[in-house]
Protein backbone atom coordinates (compact mmCIF):
# COMPACT_ATOMS: atom_id res chain seq x y z
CA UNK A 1 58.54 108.64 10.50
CA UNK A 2 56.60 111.53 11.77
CA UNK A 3 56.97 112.22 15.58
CA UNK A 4 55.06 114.94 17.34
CA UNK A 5 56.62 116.05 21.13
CA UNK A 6 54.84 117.59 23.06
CA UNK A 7 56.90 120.45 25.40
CA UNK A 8 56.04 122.30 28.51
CA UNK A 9 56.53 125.77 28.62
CA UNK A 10 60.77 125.31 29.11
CA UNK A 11 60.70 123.07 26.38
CA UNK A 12 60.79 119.89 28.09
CA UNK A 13 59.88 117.11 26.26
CA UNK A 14 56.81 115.54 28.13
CA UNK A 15 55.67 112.41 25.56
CA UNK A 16 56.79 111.79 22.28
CA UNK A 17 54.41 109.71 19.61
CA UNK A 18 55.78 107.85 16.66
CA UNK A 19 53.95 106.44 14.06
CA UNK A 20 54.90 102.85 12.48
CA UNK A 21 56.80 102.99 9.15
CA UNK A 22 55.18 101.85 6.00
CA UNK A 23 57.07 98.62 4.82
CA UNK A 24 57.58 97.46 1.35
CA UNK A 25 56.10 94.53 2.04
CA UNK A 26 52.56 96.76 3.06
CA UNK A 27 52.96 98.42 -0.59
CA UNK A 28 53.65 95.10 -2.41
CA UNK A 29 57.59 96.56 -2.94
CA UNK A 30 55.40 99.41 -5.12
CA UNK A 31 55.77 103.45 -4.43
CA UNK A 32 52.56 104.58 -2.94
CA UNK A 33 51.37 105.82 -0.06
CA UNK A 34 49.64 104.27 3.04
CA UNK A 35 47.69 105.29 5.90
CA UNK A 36 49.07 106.44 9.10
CA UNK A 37 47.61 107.98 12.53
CA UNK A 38 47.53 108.04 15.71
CA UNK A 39 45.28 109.44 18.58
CA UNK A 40 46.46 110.36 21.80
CA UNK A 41 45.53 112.90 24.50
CA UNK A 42 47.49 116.45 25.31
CA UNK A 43 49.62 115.94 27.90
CA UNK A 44 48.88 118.47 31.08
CA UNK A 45 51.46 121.21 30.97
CA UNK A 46 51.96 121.14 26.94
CA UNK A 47 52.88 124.68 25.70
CA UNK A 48 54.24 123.48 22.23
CA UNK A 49 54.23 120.69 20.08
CA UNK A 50 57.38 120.09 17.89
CA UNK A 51 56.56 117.66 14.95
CA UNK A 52 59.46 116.44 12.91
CA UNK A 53 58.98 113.89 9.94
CA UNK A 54 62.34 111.46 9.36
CA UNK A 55 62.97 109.39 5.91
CA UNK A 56 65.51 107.06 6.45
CA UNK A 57 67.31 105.00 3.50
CA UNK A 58 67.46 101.12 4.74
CA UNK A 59 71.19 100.16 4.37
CA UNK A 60 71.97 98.78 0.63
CA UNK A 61 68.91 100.48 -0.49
CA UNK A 62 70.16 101.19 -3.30
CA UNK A 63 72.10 104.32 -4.61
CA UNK A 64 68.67 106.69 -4.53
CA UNK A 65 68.16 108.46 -1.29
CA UNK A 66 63.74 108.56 -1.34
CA UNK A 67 60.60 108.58 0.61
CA UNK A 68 57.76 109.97 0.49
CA UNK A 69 54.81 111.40 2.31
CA UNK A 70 51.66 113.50 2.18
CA UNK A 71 48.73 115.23 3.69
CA UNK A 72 50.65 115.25 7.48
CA UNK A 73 49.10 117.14 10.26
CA UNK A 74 48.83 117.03 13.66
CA UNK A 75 44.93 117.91 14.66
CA UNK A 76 43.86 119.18 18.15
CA UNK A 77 40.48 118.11 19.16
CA UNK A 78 37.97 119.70 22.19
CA UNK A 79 37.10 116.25 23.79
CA UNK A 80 33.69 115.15 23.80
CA UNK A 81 31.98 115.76 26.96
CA UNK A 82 30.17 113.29 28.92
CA UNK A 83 26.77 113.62 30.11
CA UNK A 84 26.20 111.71 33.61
């Protein structure tokens, strides 16, 4: 699971994001990779962003310890602005 938190300038966490885990139901019990974001909007006060990714084995999953992931990123945007 990747979670980004974002932290004001004592490193307070001020909102975390976590994106849904792939199931192996979603890859037909198959390795492969599926899509995951999220969009959300910078929290006033953010002076970091911590991102940490976590691959957990399900219990009896078996005696391999694996996951996978690729391409992650966490992308800051200007917002559009608005015309009246």
């Amino acid at each position: 699971m990747l979670q980004p938190g974002f932290r004001d300038e004592t490193a307070n966490e001020l909102k975390t994001v976590a994106l849904v885990p792939v199931t192996p139901l979603e890859r037909l019990n198959q390795t492969g990779f599926k899509f995951r974001s999220r969009t959300v909007c910078v929290p006033v006060h953010t002076r970091s962003i911590h991102a940490e990714l976590t691959l957990k084995r399900k219990t009896n999953g078996g005696p391999y310890n694996d996951g996978y992931a690729d391409n992650l990123s966490v992308v800051l945007r200007v917002p559009a602005v608005v015309s009246p």
